[in-house]
PDB file of N, CA and C in Angstrom:
ATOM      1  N   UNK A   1       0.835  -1.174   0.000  1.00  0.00           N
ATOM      2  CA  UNK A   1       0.000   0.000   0.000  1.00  0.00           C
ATOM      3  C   UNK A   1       0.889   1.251   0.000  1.00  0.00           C
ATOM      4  N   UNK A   2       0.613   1.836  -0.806  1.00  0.00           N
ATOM      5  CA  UNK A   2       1.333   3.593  -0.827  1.00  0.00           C
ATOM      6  C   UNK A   2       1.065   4.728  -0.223  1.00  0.00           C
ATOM      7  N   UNK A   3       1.488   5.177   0.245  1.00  0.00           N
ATOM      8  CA  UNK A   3       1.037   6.421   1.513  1.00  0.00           C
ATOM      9  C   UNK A   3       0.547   7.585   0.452  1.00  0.00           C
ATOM     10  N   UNK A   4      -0.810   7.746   0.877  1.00  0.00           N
ATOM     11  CA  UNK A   4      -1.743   8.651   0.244  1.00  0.00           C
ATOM     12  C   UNK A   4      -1.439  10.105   0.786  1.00  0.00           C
ATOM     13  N   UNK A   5      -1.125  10.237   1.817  1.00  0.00           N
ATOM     14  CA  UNK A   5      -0.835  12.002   2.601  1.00  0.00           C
ATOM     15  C   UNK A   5      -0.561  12.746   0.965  1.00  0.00           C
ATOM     16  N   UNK A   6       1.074  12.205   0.650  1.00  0.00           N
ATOM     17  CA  UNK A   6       1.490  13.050  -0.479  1.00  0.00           C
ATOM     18  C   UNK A   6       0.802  13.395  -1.578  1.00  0.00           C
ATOM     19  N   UNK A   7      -0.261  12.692  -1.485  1.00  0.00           N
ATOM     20  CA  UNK A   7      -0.879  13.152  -2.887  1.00  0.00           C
ATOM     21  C   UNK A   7      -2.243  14.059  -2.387  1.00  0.00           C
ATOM     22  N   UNK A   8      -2.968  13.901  -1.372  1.00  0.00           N
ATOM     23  CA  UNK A   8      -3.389  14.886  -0.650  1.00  0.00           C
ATOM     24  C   UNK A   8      -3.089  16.376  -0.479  1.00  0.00           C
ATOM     25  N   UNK A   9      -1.878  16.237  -0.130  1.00  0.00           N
ATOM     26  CA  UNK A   9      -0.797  17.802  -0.094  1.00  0.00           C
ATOM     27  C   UNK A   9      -0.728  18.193  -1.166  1.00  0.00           C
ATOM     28  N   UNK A  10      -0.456  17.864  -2.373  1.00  0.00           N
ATOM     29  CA  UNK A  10      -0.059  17.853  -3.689  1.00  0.00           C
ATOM     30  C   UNK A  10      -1.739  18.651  -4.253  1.00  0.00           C
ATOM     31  N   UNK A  11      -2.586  18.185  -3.961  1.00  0.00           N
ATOM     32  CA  UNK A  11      -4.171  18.389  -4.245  1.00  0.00           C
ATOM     33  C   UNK A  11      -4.379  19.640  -3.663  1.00  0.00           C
ATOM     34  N   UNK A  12      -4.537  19.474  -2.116  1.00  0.00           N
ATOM     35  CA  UNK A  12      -4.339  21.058  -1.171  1.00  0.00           C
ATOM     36  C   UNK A  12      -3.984  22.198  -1.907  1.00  0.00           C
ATOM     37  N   UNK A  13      -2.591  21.969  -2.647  1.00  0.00           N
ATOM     38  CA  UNK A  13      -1.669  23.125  -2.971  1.00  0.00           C
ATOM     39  C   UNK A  13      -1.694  23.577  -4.250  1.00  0.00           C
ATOM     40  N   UNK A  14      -2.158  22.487  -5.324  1.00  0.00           N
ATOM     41  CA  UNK A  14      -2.979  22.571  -6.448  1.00  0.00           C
ATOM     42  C   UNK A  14      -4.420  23.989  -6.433  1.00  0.00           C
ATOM     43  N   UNK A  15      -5.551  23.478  -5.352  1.00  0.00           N
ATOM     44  CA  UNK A  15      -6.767  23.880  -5.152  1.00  0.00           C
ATOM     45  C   UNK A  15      -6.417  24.969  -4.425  1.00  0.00           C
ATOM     46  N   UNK A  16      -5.368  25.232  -3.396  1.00  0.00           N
ATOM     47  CA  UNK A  16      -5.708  26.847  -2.155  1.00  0.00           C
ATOM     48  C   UNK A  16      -5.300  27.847  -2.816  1.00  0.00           C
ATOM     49  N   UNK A  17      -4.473  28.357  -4.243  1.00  0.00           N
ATOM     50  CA  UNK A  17      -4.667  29.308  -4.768  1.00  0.00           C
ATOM     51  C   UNK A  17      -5.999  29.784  -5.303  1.00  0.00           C
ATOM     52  N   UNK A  18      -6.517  28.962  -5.661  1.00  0.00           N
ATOM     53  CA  UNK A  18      -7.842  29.469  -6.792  1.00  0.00           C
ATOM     54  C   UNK A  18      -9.049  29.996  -5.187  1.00  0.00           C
ATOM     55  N   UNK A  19      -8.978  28.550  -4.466  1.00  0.00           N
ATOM     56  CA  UNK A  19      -9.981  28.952  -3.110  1.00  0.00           C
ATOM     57  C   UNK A  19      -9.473  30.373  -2.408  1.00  0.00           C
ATOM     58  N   UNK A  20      -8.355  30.153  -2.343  1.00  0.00           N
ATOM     59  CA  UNK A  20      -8.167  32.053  -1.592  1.00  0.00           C
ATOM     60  C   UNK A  20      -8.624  33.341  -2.904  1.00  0.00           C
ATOM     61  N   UNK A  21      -8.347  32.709  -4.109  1.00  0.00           N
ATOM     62  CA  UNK A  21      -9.183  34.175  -4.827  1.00  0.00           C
ATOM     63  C   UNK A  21     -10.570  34.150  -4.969  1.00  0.00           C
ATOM     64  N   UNK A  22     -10.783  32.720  -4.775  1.00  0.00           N
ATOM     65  CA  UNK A  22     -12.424  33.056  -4.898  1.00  0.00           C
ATOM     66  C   UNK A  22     -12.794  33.764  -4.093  1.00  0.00           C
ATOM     67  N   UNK A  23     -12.646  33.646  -2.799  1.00  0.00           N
ATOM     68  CA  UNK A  23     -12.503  34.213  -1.132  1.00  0.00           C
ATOM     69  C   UNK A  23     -12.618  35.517  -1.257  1.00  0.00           C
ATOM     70  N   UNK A  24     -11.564  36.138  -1.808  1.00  0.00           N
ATOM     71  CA  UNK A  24     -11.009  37.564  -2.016  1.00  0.00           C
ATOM     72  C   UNK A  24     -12.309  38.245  -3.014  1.00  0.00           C
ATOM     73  N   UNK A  25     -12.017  37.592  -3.947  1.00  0.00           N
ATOM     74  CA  UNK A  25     -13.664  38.076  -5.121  1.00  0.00           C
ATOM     75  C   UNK A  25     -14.703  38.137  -4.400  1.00  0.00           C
ATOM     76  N   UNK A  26     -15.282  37.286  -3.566  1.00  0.00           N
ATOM     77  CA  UNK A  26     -16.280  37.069  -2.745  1.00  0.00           C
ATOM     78  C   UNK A  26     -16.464  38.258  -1.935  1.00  0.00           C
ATOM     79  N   UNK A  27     -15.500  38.747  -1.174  1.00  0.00           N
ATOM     80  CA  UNK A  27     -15.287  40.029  -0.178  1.00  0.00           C
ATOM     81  C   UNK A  27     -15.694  41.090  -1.093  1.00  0.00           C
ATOM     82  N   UNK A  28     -14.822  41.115  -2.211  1.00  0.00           N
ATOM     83  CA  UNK A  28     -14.452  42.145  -2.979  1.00  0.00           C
ATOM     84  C   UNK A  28     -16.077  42.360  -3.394  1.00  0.00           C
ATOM     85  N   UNK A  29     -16.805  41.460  -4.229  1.00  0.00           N
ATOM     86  CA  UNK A  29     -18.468  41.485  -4.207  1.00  0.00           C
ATOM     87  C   UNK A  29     -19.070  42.017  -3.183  1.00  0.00           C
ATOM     88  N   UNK A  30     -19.229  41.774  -1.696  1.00  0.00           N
ATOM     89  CA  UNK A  30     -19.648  42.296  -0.964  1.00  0.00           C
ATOM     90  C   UNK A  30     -19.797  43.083  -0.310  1.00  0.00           C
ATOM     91  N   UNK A  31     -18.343  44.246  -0.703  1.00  0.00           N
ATOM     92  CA  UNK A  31     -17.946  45.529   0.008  1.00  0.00           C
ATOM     93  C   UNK A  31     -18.871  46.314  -1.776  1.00  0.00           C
ATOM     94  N   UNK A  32     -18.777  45.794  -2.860  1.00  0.00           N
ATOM     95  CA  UNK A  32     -19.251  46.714  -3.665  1.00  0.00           C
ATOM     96  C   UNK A  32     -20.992  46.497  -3.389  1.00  0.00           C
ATOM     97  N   UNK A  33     -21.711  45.608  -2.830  1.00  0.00           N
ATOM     98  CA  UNK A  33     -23.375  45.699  -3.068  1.00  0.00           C
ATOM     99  C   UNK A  33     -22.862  46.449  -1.434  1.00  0.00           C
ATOM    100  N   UNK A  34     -22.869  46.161  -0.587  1.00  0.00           N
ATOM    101  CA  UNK A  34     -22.396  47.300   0.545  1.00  0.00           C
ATOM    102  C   UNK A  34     -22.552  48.844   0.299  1.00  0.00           C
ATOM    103  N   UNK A  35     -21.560  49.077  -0.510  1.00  0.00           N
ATOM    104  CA  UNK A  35     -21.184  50.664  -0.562  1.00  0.00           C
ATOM    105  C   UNK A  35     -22.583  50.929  -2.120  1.00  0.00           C
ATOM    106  N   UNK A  36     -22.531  49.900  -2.514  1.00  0.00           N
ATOM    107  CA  UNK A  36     -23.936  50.588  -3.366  1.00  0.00           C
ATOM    108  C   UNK A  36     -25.141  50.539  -2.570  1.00  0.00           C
ATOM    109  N   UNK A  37     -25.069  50.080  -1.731  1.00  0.00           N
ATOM    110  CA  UNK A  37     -26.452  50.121  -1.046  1.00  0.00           C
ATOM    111  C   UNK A  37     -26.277  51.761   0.180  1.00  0.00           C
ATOM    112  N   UNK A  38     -25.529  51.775   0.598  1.00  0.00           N
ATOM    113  CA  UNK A  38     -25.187  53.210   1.077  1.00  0.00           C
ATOM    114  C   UNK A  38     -25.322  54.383   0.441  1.00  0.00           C
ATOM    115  N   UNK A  39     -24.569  54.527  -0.909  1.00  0.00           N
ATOM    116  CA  UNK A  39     -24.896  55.606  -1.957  1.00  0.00           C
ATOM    117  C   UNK A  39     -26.570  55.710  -2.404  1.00  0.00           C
ATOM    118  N   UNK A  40     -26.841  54.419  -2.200  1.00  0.00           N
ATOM    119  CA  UNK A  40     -28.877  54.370  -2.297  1.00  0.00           C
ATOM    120  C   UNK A  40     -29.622  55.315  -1.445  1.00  0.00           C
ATOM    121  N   UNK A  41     -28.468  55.077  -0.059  1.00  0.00           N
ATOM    122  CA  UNK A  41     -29.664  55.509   0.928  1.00  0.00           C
ATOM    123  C   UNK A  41     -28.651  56.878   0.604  1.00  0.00           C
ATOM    124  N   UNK A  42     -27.888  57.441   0.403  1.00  0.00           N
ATOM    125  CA  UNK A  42     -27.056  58.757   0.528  1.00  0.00           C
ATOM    126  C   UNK A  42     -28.135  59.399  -0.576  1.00  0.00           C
ATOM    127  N   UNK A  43     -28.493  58.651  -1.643  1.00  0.00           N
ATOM    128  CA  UNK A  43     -28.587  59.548  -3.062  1.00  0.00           C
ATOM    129  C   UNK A  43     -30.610  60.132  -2.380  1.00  0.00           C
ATOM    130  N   UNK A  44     -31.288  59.826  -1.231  1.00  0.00           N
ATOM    131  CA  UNK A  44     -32.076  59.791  -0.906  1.00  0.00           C
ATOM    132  C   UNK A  44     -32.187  61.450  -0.161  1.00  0.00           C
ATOM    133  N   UNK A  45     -31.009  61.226   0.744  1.00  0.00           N
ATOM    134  CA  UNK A  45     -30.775  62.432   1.606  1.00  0.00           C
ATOM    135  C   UNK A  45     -30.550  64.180   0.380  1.00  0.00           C
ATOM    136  N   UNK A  46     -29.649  63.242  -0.596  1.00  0.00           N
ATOM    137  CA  UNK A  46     -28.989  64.542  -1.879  1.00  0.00           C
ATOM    138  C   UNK A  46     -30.442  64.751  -2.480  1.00  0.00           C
ATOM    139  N   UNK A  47     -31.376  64.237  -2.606  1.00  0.00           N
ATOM    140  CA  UNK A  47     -32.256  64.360  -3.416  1.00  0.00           C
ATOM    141  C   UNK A  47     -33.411  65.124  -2.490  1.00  0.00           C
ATOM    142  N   UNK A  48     -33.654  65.032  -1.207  1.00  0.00           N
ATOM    143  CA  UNK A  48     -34.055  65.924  -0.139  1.00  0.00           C
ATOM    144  C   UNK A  48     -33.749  67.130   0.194  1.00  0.00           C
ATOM    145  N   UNK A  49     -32.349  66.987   0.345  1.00  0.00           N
ATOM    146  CA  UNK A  49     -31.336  68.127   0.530  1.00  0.00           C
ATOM    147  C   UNK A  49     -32.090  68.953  -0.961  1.00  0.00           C
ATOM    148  N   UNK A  50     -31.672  68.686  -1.932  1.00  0.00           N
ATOM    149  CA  UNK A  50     -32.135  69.581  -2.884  1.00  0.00           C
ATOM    150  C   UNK A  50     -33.181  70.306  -3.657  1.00  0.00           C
ATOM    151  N   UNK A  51     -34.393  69.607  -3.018  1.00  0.00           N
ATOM    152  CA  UNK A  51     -35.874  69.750  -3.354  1.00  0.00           C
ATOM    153  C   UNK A  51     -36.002  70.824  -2.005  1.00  0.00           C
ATOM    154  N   UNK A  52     -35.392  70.900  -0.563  1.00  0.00           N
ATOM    155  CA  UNK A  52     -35.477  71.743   0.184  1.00  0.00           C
ATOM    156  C   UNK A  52     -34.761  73.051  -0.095  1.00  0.00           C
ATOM    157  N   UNK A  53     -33.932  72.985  -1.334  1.00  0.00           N
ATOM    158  CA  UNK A  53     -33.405  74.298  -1.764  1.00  0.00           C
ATOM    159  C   UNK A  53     -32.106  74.410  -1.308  1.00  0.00           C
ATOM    160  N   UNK A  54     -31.379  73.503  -0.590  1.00  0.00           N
ATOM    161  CA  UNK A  54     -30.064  73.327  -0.462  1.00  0.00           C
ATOM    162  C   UNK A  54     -29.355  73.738  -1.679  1.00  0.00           C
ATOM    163  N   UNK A  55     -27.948  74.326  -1.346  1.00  0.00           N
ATOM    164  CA  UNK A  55     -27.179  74.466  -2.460  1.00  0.00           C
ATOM    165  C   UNK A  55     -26.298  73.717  -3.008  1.00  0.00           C
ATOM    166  N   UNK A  56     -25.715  73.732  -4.257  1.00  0.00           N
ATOM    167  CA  UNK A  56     -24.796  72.330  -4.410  1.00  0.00           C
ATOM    168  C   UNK A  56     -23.968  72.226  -3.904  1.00  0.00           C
ATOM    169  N   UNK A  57     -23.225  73.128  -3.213  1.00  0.00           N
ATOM    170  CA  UNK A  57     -21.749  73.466  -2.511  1.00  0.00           C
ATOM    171  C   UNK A  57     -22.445  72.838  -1.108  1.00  0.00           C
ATOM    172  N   UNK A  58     -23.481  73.112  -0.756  1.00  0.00           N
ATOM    173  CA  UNK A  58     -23.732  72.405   0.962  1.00  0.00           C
ATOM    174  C   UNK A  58     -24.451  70.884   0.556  1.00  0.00           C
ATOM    175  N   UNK A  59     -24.675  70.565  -0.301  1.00  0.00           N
ATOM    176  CA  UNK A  59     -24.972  69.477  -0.188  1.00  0.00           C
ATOM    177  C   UNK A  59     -24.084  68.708  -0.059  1.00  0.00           C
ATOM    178  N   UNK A  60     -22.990  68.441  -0.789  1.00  0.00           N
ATOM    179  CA  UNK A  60     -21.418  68.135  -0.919  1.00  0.00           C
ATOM    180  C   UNK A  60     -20.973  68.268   0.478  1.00  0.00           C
ATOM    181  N   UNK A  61     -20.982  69.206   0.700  1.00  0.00           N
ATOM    182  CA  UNK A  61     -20.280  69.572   2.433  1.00  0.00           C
ATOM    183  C   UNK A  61     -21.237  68.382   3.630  1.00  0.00           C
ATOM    184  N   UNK A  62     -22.356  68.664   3.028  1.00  0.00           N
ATOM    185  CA  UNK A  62     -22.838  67.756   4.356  1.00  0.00           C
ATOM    186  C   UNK A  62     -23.267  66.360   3.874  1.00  0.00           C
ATOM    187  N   UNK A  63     -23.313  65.485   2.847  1.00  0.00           N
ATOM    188  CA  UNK A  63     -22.616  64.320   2.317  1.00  0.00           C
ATOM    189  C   UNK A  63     -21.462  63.807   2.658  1.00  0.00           C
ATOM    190  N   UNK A  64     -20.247  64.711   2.728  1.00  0.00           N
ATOM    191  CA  UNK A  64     -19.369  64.498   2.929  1.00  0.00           C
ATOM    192  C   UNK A  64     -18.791  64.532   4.049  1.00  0.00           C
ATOM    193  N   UNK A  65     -19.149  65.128   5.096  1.00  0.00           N
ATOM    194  CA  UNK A  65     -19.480  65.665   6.518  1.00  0.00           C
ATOM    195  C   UNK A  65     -18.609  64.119   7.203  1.00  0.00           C
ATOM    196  N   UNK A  66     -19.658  63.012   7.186  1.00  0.00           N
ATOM    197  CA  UNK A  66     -19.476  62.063   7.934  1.00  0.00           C
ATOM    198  C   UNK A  66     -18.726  61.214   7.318  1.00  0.00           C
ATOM    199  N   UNK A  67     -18.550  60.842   6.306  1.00  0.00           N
ATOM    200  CA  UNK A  67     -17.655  59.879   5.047  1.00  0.00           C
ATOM    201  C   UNK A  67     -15.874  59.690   5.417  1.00  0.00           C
ATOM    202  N   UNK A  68     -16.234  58.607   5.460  1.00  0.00           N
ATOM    203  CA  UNK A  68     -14.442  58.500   5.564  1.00  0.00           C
ATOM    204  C   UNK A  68     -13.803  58.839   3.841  1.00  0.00           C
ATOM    205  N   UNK A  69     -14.127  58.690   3.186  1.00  0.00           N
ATOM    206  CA  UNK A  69     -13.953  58.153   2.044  1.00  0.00           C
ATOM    207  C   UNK A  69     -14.783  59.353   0.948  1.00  0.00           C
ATOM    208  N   UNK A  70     -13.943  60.165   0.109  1.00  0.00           N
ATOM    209  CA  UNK A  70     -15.149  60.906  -0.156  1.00  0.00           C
ATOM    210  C   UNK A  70     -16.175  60.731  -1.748  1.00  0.00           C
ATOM    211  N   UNK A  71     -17.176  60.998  -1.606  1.00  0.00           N
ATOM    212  CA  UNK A  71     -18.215  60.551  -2.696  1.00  0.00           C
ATOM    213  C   UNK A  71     -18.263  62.183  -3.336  1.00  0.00           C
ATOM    214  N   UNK A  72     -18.217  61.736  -4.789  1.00  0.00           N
ATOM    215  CA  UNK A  72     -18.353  62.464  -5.988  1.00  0.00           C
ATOM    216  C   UNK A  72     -19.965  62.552  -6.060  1.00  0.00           C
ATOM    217  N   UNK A  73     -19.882  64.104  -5.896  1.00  0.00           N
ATOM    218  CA  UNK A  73     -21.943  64.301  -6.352  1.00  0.00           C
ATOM    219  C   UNK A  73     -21.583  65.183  -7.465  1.00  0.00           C
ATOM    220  N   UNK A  74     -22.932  64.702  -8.613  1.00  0.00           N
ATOM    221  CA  UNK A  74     -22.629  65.284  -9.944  1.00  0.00           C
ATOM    222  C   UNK A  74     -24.540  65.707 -10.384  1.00  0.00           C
ATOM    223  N   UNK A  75     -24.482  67.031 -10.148  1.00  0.00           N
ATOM    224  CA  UNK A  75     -25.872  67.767 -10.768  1.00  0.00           C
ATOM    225  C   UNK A  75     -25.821  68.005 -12.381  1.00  0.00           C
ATOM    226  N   UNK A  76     -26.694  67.164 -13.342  1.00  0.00           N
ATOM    227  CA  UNK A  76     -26.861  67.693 -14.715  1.00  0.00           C
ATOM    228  C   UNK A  76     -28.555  68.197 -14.765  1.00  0.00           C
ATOM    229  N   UNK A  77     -28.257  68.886 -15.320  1.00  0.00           N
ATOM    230  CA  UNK A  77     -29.583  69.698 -15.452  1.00  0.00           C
ATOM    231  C   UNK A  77     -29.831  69.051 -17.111  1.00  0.00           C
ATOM    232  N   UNK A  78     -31.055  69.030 -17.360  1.00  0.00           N
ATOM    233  CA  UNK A  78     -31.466  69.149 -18.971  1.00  0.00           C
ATOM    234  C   UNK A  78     -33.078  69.127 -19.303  1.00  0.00           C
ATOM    235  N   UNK A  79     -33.270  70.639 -19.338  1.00  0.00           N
ATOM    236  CA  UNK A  79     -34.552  70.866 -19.434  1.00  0.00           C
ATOM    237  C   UNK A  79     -35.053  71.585 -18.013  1.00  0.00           C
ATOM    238  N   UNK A  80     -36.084  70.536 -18.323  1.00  0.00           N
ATOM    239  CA  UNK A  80     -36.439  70.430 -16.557  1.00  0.00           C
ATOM    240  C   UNK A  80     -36.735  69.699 -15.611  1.00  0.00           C
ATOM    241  N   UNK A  81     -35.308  68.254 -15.820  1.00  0.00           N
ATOM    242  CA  UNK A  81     -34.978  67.758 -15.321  1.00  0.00           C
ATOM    243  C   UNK A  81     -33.439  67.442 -15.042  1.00  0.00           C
ATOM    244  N   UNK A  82     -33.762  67.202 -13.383  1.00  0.00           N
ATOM    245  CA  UNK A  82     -32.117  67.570 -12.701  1.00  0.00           C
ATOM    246  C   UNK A  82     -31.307  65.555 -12.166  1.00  0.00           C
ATOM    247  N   UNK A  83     -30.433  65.492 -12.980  1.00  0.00           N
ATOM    248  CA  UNK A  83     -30.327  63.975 -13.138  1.00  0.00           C
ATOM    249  C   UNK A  83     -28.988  64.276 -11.695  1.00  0.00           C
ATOM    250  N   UNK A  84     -29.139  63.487 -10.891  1.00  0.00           N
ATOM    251  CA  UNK A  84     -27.650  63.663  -9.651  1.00  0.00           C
ATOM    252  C   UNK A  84     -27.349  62.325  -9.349  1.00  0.00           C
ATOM    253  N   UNK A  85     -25.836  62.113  -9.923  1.00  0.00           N
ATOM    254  CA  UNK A  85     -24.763  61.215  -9.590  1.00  0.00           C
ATOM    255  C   UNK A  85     -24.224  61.106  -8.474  1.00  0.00           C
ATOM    256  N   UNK A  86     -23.990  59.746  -7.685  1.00  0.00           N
ATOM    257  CA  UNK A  86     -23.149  59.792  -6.721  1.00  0.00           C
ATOM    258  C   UNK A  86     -22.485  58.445  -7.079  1.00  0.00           C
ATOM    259  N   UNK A  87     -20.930  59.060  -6.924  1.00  0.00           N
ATOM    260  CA  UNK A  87     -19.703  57.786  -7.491  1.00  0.00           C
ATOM    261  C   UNK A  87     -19.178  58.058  -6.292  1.00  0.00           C
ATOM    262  N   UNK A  88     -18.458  56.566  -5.770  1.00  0.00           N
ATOM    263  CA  UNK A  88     -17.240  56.407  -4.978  1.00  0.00           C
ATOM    264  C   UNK A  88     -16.103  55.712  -5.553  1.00  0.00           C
ATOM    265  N   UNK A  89     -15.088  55.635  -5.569  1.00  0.00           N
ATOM    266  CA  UNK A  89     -13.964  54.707  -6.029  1.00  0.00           C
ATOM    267  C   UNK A  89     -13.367  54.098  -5.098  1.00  0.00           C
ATOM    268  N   UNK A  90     -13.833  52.724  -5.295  1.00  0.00           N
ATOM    269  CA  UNK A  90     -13.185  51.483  -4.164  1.00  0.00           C
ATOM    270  C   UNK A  90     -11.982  50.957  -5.013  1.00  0.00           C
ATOM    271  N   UNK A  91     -10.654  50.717  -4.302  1.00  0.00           N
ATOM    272  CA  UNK A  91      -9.723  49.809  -4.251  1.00  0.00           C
ATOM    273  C   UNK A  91     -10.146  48.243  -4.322  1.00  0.00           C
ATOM    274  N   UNK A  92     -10.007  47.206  -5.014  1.00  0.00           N
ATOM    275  CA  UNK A  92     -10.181  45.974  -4.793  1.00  0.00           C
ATOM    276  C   UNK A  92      -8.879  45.489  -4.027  1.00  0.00           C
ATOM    277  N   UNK A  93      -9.377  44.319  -3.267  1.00  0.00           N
ATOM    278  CA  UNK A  93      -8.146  43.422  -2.633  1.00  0.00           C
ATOM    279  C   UNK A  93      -8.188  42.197  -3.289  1.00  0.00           C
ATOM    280  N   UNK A  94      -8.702  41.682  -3.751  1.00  0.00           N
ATOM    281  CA  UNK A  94      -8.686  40.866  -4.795  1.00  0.00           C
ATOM    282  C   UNK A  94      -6.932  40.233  -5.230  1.00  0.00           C
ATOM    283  N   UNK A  95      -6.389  39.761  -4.729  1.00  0.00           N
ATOM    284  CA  UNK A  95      -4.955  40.154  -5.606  1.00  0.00           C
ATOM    285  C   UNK A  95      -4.570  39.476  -7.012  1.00  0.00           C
ATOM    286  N   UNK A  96      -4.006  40.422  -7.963  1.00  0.00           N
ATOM    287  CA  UNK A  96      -3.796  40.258  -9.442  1.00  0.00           C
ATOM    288  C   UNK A  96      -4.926  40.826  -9.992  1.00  0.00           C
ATOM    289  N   UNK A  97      -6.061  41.384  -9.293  1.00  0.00           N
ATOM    290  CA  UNK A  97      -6.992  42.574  -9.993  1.00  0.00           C
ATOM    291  C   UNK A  97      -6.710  43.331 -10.506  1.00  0.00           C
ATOM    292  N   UNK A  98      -5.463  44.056 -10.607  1.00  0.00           N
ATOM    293  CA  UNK A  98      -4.963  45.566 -10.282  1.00  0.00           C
ATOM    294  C   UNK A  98      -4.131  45.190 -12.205  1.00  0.00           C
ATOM    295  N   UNK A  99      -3.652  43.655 -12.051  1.00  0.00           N
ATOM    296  CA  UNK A  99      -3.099  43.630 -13.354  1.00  0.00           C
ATOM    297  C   UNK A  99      -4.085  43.658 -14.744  1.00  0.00           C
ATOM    298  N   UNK A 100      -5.086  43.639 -14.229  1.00  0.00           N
ATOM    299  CA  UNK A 100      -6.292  43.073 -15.762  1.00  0.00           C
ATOM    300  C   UNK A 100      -6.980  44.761 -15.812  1.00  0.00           C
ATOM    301  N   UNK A 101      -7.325  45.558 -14.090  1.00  0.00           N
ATOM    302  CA  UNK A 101      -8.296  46.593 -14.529  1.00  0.00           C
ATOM    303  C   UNK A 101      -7.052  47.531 -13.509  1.00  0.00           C
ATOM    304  N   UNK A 102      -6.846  48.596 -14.228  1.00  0.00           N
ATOM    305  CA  UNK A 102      -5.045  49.432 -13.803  1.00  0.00           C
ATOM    306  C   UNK A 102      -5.855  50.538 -12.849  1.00  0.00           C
ATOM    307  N   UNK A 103      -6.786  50.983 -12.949  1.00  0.00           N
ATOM    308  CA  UNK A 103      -7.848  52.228 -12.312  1.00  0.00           C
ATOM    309  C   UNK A 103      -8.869  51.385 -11.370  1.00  0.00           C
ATOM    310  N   UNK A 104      -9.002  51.989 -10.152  1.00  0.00           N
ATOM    311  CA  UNK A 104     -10.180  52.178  -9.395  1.00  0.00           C
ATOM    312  C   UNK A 104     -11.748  51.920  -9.649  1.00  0.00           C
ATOM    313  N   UNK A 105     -11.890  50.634  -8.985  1.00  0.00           N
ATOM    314  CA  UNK A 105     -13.217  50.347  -9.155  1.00  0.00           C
ATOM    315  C   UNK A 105     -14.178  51.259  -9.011  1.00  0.00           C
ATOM    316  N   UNK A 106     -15.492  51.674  -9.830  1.00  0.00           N
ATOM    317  CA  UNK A 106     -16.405  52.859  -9.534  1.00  0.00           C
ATOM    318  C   UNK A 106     -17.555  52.541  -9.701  1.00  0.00           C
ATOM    319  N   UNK A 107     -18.126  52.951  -8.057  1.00  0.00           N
ATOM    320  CA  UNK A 107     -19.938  52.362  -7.988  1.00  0.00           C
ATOM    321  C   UNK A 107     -20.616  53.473  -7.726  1.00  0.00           C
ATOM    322  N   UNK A 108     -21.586  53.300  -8.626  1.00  0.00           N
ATOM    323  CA  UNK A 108     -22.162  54.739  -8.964  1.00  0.00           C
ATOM    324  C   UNK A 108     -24.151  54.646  -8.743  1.00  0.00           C
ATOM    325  N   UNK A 109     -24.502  55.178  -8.477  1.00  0.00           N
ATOM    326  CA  UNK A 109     -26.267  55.521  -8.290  1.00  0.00           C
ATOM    327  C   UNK A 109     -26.524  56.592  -8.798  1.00  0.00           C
ATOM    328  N   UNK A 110     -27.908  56.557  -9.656  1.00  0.00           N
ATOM    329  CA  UNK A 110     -28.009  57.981  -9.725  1.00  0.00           C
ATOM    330  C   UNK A 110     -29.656  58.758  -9.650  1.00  0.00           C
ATOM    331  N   UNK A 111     -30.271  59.098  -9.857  1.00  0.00           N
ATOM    332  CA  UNK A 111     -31.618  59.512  -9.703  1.00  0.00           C
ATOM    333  C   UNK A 111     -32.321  60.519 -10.490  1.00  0.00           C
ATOM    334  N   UNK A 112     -33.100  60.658 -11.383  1.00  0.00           N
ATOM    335  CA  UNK A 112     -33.403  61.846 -12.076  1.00  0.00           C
ATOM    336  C   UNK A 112     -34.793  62.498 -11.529  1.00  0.00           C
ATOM    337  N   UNK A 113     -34.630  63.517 -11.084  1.00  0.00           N
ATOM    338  CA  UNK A 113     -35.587  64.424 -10.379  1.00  0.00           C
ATOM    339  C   UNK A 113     -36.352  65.475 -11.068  1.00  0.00           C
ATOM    340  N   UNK A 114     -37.422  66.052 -11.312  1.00  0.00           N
ATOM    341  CA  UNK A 114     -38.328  67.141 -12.208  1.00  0.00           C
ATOM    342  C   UNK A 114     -37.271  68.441 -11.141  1.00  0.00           C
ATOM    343  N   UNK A 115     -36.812  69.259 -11.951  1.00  0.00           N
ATOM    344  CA  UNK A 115     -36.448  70.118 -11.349  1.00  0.00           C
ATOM    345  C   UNK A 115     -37.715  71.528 -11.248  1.00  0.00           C
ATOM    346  N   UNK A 116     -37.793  71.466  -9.851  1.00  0.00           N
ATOM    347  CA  UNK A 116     -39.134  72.716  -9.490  1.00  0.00           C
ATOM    348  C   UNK A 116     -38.266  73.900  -9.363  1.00  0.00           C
TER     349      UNK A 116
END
């Protein structure tokens, strides 16, 4: 009989690269529906803020107020309707991400409002 361990180990070391990136992708998925689900509830407050007559310079300021991390707000007007962007740019940890996409992951929401 032949001692099976070695080919076990051999299998292990084969399979724990791919299982640690799945791992990493997995995280990496879950910090982006995360932070898009935040910009959901953020793009709620910008869209309040601005129907109350807030200005774009204080809306920004108090968006940004509490944020570790800061979020891009973007007002287009066309017509008479006011379309507002909110982007963040996450880092992936993912590793060997960085070789396929060279720039900053970007999760974005946005909302188009009747401008009164």
């Amino acid at each position: 009989m032949r001692n099976k361990k070695g080919q076990a180990l051999v299998e292990f070391v084969i399979i724990l690269p791919i299982f640690i990136l799945l791992v990493f992708c997995l995280i990496d998925f879950g910090r982006i529906i995360s932070i898009k689900n935040d910009l959901e509830n953020k793009i709620s407050d910008v869209v309040t803020f601005y129907q109350n007559g807030n200005s774009k310079d204080e809306i920004i300021q108090l968006i940004n107020k509490n944020s570790k991390d800061k979020i891009n707000i973007e007002f287009v007007t066309e017509g008479e309707y006011v379309t507002i962007n909110l982007v963040k740019k996450i880092n992936p940890i993912t590793p060997g991400i960085t070789y396929i996409k060279k720039d900053l992951f970007d999760v974005s929401v946005s909302r188009v409002i009747k401008n009164e």
